[in-house]
PDB file of N, CA and C in Angstrom:
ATOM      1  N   UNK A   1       6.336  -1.390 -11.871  1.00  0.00           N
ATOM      2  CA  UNK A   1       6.308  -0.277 -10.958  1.00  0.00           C
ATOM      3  C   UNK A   1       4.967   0.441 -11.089  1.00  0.00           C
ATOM      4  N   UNK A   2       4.095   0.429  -9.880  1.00  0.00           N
ATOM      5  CA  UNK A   2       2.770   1.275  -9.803  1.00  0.00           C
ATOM      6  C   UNK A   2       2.919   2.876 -10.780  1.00  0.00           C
ATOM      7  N   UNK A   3       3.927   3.174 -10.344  1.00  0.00           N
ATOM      8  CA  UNK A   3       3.862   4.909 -10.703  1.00  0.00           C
ATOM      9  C   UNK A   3       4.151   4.738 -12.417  1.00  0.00           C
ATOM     10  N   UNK A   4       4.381   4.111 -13.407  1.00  0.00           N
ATOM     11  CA  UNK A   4       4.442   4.161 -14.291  1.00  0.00           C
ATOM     12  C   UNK A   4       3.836   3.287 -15.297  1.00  0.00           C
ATOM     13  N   UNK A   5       2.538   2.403 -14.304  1.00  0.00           N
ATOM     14  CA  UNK A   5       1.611   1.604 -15.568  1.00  0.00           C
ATOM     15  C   UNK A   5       0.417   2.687 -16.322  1.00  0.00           C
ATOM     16  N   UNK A   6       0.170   2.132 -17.218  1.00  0.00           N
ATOM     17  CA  UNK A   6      -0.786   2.787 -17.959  1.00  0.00           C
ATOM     18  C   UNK A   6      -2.490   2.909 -16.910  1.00  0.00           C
ATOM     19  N   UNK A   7      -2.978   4.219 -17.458  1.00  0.00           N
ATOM     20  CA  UNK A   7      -4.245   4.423 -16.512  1.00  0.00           C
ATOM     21  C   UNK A   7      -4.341   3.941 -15.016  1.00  0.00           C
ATOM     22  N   UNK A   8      -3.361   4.064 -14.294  1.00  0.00           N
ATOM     23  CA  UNK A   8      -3.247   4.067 -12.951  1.00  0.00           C
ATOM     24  C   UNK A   8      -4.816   4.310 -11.965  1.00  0.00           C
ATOM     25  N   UNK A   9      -5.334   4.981 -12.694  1.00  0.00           N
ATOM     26  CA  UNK A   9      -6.530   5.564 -11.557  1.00  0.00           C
ATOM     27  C   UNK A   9      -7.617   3.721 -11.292  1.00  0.00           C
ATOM     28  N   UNK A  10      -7.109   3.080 -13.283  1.00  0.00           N
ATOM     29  CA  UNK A  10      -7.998   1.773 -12.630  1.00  0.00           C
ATOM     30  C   UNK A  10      -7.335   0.296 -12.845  1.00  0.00           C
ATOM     31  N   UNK A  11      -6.149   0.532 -12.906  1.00  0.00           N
ATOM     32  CA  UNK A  11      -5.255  -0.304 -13.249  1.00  0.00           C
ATOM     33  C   UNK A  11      -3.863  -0.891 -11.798  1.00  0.00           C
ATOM     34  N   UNK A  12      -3.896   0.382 -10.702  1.00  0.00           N
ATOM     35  CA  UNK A  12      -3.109  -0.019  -9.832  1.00  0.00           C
ATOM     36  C   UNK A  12      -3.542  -0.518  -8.874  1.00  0.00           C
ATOM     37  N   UNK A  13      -2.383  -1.530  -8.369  1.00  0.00           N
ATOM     38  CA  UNK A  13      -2.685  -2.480  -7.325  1.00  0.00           C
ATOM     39  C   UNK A  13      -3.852  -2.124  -6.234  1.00  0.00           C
ATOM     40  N   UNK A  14      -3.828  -0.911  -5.136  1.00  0.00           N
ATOM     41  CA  UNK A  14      -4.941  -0.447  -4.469  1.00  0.00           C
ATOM     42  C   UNK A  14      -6.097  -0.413  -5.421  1.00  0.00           C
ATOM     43  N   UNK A  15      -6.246   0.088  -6.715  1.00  0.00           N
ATOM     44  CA  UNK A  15      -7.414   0.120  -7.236  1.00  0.00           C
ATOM     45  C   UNK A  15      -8.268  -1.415  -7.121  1.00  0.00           C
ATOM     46  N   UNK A  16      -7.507  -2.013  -7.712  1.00  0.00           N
ATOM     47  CA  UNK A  16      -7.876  -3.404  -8.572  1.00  0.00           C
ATOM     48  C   UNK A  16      -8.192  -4.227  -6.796  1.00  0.00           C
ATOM     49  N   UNK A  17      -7.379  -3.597  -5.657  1.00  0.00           N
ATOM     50  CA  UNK A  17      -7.944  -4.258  -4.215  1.00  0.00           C
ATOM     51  C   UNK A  17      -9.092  -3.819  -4.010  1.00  0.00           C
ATOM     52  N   UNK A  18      -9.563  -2.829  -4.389  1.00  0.00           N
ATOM     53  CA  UNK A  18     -10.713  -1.990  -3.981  1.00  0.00           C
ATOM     54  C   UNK A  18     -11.952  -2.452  -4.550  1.00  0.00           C
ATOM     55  N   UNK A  19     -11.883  -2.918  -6.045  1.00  0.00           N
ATOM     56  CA  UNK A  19     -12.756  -3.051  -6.374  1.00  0.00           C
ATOM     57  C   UNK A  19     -13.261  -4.847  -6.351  1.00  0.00           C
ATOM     58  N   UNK A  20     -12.319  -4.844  -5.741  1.00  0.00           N
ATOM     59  CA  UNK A  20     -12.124  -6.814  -5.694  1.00  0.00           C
ATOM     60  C   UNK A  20     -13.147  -6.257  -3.733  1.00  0.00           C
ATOM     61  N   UNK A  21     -12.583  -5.821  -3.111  1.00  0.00           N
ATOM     62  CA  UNK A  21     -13.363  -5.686  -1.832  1.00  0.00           C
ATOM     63  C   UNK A  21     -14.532  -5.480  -1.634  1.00  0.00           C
ATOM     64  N   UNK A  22     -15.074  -4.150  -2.656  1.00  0.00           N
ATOM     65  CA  UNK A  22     -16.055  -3.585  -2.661  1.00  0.00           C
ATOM     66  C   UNK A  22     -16.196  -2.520  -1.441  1.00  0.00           C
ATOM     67  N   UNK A  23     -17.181  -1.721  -1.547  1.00  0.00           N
ATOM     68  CA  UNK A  23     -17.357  -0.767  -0.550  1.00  0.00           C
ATOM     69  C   UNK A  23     -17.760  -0.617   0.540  1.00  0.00           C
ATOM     70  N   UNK A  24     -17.547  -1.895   0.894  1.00  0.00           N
ATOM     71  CA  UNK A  24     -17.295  -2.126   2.532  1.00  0.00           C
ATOM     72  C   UNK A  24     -15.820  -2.153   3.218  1.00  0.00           C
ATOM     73  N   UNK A  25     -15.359  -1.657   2.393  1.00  0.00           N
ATOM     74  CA  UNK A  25     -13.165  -1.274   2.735  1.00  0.00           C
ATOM     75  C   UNK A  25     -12.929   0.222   1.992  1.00  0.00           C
ATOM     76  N   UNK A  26     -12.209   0.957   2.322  1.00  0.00           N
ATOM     77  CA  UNK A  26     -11.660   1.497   2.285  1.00  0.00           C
ATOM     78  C   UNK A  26      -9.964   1.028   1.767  1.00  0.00           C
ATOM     79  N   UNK A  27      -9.625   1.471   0.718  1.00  0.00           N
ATOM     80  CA  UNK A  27      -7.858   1.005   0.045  1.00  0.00           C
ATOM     81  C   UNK A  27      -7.968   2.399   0.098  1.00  0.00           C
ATOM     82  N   UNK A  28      -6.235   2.372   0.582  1.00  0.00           N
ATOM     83  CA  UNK A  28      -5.858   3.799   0.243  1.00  0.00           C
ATOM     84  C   UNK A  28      -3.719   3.356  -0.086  1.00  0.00           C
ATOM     85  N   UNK A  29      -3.160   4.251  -0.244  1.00  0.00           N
ATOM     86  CA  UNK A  29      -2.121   4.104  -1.158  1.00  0.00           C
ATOM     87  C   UNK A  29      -1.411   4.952  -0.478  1.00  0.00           C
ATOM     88  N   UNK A  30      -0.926   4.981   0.563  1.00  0.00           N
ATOM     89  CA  UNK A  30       0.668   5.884   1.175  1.00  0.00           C
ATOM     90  C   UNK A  30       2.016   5.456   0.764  1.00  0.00           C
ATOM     91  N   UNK A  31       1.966   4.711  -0.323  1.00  0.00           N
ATOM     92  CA  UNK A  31       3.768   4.369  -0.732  1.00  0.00           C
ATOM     93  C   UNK A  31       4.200   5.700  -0.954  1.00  0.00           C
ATOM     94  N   UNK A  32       5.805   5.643  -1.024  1.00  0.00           N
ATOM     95  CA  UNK A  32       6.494   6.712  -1.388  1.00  0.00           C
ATOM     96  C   UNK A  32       7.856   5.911  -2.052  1.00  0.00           C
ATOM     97  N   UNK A  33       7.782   5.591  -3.462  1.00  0.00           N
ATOM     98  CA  UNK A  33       9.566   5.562  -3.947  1.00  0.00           C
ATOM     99  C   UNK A  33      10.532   5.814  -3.394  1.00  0.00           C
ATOM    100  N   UNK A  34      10.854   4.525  -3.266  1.00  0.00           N
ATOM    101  CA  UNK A  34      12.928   4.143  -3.205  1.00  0.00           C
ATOM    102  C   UNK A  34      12.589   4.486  -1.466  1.00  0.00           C
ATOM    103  N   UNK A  35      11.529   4.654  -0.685  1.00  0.00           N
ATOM    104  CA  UNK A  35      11.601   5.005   1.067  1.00  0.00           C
ATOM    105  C   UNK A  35      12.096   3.410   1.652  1.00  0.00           C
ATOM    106  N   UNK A  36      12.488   3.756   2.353  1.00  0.00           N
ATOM    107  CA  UNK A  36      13.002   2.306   3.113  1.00  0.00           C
ATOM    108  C   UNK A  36      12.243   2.311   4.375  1.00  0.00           C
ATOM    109  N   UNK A  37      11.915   1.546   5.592  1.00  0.00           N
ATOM    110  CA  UNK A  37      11.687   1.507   6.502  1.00  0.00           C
ATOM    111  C   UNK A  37      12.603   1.453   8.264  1.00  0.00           C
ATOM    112  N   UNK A  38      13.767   1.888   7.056  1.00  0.00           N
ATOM    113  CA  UNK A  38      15.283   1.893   8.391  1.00  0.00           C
ATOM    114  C   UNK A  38      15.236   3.250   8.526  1.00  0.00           C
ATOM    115  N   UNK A  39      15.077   3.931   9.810  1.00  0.00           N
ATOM    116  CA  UNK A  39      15.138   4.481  10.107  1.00  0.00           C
ATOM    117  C   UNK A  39      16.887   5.780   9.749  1.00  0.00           C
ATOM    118  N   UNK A  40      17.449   4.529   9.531  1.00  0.00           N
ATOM    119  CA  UNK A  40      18.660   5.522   9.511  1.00  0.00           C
ATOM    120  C   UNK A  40      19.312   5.223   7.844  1.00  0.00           C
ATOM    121  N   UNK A  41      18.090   4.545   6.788  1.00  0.00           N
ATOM    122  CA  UNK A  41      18.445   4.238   5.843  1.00  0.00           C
ATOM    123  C   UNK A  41      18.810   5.745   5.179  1.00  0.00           C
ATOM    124  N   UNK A  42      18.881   5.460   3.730  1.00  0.00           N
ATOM    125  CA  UNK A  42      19.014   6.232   3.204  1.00  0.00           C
ATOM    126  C   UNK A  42      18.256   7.185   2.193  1.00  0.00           C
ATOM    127  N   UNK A  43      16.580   6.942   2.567  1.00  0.00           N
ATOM    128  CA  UNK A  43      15.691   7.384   2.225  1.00  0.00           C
ATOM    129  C   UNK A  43      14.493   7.025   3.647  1.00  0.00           C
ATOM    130  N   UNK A  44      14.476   7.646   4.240  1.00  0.00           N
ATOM    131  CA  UNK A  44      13.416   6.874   5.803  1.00  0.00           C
ATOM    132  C   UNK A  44      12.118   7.627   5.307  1.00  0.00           C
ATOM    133  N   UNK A  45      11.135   6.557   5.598  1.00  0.00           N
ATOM    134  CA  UNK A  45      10.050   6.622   5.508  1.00  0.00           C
ATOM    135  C   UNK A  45       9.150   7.636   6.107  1.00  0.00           C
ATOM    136  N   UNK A  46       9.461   7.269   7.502  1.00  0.00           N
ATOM    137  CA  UNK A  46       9.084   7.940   8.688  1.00  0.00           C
ATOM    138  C   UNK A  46       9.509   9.287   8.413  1.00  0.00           C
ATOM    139  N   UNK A  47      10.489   9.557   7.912  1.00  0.00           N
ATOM    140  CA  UNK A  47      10.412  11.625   7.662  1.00  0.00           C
ATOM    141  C   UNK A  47       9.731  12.082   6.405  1.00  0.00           C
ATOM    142  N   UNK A  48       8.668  10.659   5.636  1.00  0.00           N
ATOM    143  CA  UNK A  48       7.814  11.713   4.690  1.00  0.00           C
ATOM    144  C   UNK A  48       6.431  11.857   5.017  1.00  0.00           C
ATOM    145  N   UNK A  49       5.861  12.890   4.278  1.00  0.00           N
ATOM    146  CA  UNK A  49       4.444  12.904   4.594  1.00  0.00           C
ATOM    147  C   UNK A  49       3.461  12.145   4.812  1.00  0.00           C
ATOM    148  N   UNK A  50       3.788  10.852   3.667  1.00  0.00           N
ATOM    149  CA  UNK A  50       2.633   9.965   3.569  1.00  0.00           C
ATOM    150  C   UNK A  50       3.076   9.024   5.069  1.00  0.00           C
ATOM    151  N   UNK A  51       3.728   9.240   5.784  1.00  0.00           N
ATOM    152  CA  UNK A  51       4.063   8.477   7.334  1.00  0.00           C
ATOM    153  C   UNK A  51       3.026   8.661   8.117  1.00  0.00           C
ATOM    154  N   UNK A  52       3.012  10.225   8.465  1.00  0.00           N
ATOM    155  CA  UNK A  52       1.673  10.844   9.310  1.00  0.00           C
ATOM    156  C   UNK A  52       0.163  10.451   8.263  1.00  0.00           C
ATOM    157  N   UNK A  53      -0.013  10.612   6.883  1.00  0.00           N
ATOM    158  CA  UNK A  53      -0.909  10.240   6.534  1.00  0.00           C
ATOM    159  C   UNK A  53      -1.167   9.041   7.031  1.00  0.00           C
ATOM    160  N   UNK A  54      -0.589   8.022   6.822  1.00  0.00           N
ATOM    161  CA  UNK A  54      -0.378   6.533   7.359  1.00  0.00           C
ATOM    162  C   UNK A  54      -0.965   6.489   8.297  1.00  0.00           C
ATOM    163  N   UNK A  55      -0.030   7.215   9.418  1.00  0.00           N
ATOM    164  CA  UNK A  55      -0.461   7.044  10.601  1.00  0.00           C
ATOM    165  C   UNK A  55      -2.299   7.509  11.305  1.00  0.00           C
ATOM    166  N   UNK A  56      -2.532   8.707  10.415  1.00  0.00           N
ATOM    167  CA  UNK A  56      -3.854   9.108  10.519  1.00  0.00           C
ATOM    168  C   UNK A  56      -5.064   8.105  10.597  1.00  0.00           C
ATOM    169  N   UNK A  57      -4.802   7.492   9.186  1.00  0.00           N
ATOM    170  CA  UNK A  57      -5.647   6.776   8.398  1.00  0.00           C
ATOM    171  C   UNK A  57      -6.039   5.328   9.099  1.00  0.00           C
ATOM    172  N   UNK A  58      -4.484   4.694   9.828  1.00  0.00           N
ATOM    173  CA  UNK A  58      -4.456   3.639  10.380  1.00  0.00           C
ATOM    174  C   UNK A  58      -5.307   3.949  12.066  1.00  0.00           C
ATOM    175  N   UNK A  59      -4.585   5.109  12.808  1.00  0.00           N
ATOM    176  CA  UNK A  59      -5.967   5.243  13.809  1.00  0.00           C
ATOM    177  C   UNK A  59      -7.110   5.143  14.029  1.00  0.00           C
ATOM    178  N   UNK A  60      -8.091   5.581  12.551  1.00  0.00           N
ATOM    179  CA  UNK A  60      -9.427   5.333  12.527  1.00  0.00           C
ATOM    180  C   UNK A  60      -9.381   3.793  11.749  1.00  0.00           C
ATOM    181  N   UNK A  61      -9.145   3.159  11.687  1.00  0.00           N
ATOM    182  CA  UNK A  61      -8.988   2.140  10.870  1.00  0.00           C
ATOM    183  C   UNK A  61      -9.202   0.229  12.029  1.00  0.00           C
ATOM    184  N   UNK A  62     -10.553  -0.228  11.938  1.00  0.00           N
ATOM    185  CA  UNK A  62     -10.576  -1.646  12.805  1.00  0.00           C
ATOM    186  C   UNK A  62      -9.491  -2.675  11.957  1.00  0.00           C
ATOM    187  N   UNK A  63      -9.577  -2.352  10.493  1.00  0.00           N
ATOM    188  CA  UNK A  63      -8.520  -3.208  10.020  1.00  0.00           C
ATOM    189  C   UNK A  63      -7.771  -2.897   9.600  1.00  0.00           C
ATOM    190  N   UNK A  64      -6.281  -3.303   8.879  1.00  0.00           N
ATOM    191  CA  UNK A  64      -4.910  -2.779   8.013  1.00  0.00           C
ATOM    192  C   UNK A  64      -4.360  -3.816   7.627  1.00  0.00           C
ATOM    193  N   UNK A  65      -4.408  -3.787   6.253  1.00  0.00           N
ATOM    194  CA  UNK A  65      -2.984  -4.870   5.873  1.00  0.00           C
ATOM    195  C   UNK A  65      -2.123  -3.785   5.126  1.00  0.00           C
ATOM    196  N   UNK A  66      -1.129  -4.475   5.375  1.00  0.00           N
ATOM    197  CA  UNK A  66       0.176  -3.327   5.408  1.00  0.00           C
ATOM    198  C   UNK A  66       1.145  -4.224   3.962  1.00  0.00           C
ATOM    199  N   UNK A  67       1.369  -3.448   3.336  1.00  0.00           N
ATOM    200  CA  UNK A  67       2.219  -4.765   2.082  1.00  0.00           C
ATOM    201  C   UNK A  67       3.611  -3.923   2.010  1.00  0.00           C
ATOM    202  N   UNK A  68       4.608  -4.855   2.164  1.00  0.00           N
ATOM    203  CA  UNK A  68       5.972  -3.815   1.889  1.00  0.00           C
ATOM    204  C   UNK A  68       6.650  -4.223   1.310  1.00  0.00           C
ATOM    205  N   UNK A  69       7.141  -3.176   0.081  1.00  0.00           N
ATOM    206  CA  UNK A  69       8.311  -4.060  -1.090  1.00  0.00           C
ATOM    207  C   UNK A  69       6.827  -4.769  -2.441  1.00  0.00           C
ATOM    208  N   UNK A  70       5.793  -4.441  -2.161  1.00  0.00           N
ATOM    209  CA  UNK A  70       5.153  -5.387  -2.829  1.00  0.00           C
ATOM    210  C   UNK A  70       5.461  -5.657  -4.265  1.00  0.00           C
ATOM    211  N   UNK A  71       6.245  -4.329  -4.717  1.00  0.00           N
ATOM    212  CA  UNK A  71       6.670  -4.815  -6.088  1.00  0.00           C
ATOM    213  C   UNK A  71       7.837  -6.189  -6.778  1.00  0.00           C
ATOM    214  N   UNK A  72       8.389  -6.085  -5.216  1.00  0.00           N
ATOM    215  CA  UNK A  72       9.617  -7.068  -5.924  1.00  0.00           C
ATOM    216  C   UNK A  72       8.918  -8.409  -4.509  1.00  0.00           C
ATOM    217  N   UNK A  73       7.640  -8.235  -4.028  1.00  0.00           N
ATOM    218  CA  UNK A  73       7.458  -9.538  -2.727  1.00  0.00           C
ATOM    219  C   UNK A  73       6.627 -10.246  -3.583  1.00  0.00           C
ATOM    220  N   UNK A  74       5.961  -9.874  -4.617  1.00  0.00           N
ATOM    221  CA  UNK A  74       4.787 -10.727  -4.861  1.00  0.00           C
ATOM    222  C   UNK A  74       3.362 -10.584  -4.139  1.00  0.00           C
ATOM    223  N   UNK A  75       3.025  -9.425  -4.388  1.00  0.00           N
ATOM    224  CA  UNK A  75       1.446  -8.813  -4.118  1.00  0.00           C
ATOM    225  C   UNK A  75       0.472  -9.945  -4.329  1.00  0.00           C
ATOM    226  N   UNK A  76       0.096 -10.080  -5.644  1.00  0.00           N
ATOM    227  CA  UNK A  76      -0.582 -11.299  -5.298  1.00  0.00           C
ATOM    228  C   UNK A  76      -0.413 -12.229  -4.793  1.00  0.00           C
ATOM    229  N   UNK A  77       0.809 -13.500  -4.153  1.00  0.00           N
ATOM    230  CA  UNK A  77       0.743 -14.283  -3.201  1.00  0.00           C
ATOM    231  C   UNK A  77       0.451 -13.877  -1.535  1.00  0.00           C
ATOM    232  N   UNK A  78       0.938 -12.498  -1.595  1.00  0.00           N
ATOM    233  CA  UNK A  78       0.642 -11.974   0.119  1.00  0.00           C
ATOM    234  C   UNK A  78      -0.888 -11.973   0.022  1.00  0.00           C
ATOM    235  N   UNK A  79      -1.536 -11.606  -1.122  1.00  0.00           N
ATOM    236  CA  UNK A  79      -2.979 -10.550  -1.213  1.00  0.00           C
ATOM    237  C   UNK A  79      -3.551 -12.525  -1.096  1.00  0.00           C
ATOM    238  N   UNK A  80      -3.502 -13.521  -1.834  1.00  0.00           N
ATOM    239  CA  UNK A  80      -4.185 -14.988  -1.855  1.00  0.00           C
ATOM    240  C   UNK A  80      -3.785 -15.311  -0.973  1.00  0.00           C
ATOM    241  N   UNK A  81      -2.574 -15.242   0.436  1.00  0.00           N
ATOM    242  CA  UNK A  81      -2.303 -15.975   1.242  1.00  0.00           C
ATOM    243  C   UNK A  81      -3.099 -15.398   2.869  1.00  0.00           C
ATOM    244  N   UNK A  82      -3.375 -14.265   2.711  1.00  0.00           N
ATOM    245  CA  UNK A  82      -3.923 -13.629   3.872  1.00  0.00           C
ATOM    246  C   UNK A  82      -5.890 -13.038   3.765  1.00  0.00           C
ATOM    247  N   UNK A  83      -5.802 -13.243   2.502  1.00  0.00           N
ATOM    248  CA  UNK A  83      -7.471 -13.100   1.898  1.00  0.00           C
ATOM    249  C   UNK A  83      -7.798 -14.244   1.430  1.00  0.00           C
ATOM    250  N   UNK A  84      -7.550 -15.082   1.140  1.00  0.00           N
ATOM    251  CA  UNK A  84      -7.868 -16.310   0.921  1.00  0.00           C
ATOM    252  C   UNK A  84      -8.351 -16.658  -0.432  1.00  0.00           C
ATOM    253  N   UNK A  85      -8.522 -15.991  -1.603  1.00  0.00           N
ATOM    254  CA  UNK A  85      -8.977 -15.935  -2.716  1.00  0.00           C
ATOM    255  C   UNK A  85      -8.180 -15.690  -3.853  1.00  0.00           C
TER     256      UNK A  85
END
């Protein structure tokens, strides 16, 4: 779980994308714990803050990869299957 590894600032997943990209990307980090993406779940996404952040960020944005569940999907096979490395 991101929110509870050691030294997070250079150790979590967005970090470790960021610095694998370099500073020609922008990573940024809108998860929110236990949120679901059902609208009528039992934690909805869409009624927390980081939604509109989301949404901000993704307007100015030519690119987005979007990862969901990545803790239990396998981050690194999505991150080697769509980046190629």
């Amino acid at each position: 779980m991101g929110f509870i590894i050691e030294n997070r600032e250079q150790n979590s997943y967005p970090s470790q994308l960021q610095r694998f990209l370099g500073n020609g990307y922008v990573v940024a980090d809108f998860g929110k714990s236990d949120a679901t993406l059902l609208a009528k779940g039992h934690h909805p996404y869409v009624k927390e803050p980081e939604y509109q952040e989301t949404k901000r960020f993704a307007k100015n944005s030519k690119q987005l990869l979007i990862t969901l569940g990545q803790y239990f999907a396998g981050a690194l096979f999505l991150f080697k299957t769509f980046v190629g490395r």
